[in-house]
Protein backbone atom coordinates (compact mmCIF):
# COMPACT_ATOMS: atom_id res chain seq x y z
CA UNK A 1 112.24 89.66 164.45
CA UNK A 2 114.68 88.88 162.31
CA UNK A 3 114.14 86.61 159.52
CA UNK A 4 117.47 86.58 157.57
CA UNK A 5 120.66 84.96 158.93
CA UNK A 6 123.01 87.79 158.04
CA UNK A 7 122.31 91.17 157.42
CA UNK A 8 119.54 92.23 154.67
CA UNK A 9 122.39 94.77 152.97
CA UNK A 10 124.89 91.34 152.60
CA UNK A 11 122.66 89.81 150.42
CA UNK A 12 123.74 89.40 146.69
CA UNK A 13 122.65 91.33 143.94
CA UNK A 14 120.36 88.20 142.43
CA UNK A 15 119.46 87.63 145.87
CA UNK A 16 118.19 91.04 146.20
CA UNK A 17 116.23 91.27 142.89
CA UNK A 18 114.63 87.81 143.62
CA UNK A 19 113.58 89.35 146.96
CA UNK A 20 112.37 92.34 144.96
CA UNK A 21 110.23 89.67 142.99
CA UNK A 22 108.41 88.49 145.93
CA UNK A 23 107.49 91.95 147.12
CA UNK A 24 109.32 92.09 150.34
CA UNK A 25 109.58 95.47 151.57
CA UNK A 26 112.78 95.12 153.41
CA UNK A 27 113.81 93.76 150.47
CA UNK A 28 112.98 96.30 148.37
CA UNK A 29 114.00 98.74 150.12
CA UNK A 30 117.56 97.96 149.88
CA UNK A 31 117.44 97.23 146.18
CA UNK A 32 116.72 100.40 145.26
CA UNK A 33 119.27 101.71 148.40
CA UNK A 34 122.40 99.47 146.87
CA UNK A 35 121.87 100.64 143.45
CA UNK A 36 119.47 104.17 143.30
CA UNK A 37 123.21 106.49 142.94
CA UNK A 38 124.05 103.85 139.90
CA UNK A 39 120.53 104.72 138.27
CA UNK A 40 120.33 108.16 138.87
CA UNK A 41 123.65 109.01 137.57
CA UNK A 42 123.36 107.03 133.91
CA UNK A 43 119.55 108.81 133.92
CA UNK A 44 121.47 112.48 134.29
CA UNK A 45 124.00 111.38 132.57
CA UNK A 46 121.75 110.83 128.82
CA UNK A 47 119.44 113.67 129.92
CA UNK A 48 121.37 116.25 131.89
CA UNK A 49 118.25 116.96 133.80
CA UNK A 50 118.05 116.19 137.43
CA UNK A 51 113.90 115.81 137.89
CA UNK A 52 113.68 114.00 134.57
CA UNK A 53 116.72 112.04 135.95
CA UNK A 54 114.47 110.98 139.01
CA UNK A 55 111.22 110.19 137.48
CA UNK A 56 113.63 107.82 134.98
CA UNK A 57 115.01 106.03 138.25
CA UNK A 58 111.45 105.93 139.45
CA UNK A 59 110.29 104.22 136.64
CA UNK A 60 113.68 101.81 136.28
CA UNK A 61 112.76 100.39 139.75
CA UNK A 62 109.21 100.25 138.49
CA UNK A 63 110.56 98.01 135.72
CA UNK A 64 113.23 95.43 137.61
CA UNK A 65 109.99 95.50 140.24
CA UNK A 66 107.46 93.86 137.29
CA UNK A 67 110.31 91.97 135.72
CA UNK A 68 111.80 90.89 138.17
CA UNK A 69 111.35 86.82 137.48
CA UNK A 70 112.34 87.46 133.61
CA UNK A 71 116.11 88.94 134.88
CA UNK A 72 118.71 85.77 133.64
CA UNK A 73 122.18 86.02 135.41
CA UNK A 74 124.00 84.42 132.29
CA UNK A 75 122.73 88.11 130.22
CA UNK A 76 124.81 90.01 132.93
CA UNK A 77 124.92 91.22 136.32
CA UNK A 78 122.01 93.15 137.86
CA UNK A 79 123.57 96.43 137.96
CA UNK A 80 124.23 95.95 134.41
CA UNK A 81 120.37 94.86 133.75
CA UNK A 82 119.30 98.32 135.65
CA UNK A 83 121.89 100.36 133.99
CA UNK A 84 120.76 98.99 130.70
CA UNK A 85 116.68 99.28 131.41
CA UNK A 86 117.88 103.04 133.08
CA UNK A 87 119.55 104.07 130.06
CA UNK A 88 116.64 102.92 127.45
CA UNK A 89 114.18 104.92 129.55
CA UNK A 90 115.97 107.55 129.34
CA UNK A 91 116.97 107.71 125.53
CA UNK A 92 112.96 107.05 124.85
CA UNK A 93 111.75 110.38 127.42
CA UNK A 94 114.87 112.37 125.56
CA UNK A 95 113.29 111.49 121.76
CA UNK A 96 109.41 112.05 123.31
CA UNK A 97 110.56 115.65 124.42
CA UNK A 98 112.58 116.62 120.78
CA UNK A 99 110.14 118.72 118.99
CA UNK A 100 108.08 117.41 115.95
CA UNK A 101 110.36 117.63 112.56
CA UNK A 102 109.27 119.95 110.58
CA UNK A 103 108.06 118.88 107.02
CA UNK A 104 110.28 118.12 103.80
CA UNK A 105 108.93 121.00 101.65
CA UNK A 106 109.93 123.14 104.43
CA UNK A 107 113.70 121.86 104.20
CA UNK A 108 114.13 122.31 100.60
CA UNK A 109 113.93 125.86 101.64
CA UNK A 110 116.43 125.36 104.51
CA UNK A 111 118.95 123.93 101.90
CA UNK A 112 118.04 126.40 99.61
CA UNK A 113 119.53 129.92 98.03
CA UNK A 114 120.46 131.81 101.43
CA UNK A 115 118.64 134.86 101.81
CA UNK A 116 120.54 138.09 103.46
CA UNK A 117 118.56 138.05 107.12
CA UNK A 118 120.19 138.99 110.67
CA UNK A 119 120.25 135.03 111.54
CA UNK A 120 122.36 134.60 108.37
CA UNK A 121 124.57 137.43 108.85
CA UNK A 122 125.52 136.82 112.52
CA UNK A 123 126.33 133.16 111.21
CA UNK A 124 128.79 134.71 107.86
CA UNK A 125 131.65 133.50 109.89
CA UNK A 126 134.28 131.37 107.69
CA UNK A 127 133.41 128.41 109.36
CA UNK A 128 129.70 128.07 109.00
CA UNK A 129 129.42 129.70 105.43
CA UNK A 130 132.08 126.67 104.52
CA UNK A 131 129.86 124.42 105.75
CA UNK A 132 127.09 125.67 104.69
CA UNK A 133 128.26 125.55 101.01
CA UNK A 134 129.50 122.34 101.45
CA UNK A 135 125.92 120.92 102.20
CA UNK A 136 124.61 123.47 99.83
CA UNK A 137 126.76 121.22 97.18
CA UNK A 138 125.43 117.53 98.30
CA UNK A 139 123.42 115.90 96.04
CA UNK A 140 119.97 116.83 97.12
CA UNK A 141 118.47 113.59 98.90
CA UNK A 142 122.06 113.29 100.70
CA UNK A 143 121.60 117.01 102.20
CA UNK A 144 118.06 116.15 103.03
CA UNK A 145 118.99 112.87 105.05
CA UNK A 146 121.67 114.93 106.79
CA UNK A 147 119.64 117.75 107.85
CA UNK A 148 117.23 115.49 109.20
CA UNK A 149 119.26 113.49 111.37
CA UNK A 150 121.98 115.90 112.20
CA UNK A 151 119.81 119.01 113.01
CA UNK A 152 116.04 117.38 113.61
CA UNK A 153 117.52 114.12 115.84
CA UNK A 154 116.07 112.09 113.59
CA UNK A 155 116.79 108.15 113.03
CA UNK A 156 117.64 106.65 110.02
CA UNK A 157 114.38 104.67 110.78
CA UNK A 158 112.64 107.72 110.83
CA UNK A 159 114.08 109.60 107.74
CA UNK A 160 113.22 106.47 106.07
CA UNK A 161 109.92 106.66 107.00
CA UNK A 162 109.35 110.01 106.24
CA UNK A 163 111.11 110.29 102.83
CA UNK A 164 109.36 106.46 101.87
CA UNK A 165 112.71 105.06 101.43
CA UNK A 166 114.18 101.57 102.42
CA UNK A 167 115.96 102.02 105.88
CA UNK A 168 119.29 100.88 104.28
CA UNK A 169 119.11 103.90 101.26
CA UNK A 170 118.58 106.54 105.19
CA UNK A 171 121.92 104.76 106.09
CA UNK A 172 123.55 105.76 102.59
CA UNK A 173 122.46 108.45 102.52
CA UNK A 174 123.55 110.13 105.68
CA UNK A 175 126.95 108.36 105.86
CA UNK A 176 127.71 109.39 102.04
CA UNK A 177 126.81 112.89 102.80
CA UNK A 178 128.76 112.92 106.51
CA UNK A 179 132.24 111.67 104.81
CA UNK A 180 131.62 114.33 101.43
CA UNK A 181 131.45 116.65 104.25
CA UNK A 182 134.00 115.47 106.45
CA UNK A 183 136.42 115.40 102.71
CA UNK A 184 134.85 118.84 101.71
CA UNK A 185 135.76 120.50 105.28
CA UNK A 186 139.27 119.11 105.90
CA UNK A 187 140.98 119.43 102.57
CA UNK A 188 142.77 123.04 102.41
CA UNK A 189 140.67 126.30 100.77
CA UNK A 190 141.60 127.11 97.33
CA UNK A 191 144.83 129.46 97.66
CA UNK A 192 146.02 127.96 101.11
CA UNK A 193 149.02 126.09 100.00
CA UNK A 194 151.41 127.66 102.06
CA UNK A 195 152.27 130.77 99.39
C-alpha cells in the first residue's frame, strides 16, 4: 500500500532527510540512492582510495541518519550538508592514516650538513640541491616549521604544539619561510644573465 501521494523518488531533498529522521526505510533508502554517487565521489576524491572512499560514505549516511533533526535549510542545501560532513570525514581518516612525525632532534639532522649517501646522490639533480640549499639557508625555526608541515603534513596547530609556540608564530613561520623560498627559487642563478 501506498502511503505517499506521488512517488517516494519526487520527494524533495528536506523532505527526504526529514523522512530519514523518522527512520522510514523507504525513506531511507532513497536518501542514500539520490545522493550515494555525490558522496562517494568527494570521499575518492580527498582520499583517492576506493574502500576507504566507501566506508567514508558509510559513515556520512551514518551521520545525516543521527543528525538528521539538527540539518537547517537556511545553512545550505542537503547535498551541500552531505558533501560538507563527506568531505570532513574524509580529511580526518586521511590525517589518522599519515604516519607519526618524527621528533625535532631528529630534523635538525634532516636540515643539517648533507652527508654523501646513495639517497643524496640520486637526488644531486640541479633542482633539488637548489632547493635544498635554499632551506639549508632559512633561519633555523623557519626551516623547521616548513619541514614539518610541508614534508610531515603537519598543521600549523600541530607544529605549534609540538615546538610550544603560539599558533600565530606556526603561521609566520611557515609562510615567511614558503615566500624566502618561493624568492630564493625564482630569481635567476648567479651567472645566468643572458651572457
Amino acid at each position: 500500500m501506498q502511503r505517499f501521494r506521488f512517488p517516494v523518488g519526487r520527494l524533495p531533498d528536506e523532505a527526504l532527510l526529514s523522512g530519514l529522521a523518522t527512520g522510514d526505510p523507504e525513506l531511507a533508502v532513497t536518501f542514500v540512492r539520490r545522493f550515494q554517487h555525490t558522496v562517494f565521489g568527494v570521499a575518492i576524491a580527498v582520499t583517492g582510495d576506493p574502500q576507504l572512499a566507501e566506508d567514508i560514505a558509510q559513515q556520512t549516511f551514518e551521520r545525516a541518519w543521527r543528525h538528521a533533526q539538527i540539518y537547517d535549510s537556511r545553512r545550505g542545501s542537503v547535498t551541500t550538508w552531505l558533501t560538507t560532513i563527506a568531505h570532513n570525514l574524509a580529511i580526518d581518516a586521511i590525517r589518522s592514516r599519515r604516519p607519526e612525525p618524527v621528533a625535532p632532534e631528529d630534523l635538525d639532522a634532516l636540515l643539517g650538513v648533507v652527508t654523501d649517501t646513495p639517497e643524496q646522490r640520486a637526488l644531486a639533480d640541479d633542482a633539488s640541491a637548489r632547493l635544498r640549499a635554499a632551506v639549508a639557508q632559512l633561519p633555523r625555526e623557519q626551516g623547521r616549521a616548513l619541514v614539518m608541515a610541508s614534508i610531515y603534513g603537519m598543521t600549523a596547530q600541530q607544529i605549534a604544539d609540538w615546538e610550544n609556540i603560539p599558533l600565530g608564530t606556526a603561521k609566520t613561520r611557515i609562510r615567511t619561510a614558503m615566500a624566502k623560498l618561493r624568492t630564493t627559487l625564482t630569481s635567476p642563478k648567479r651567472g645566468d644573465h643572458g651572457q
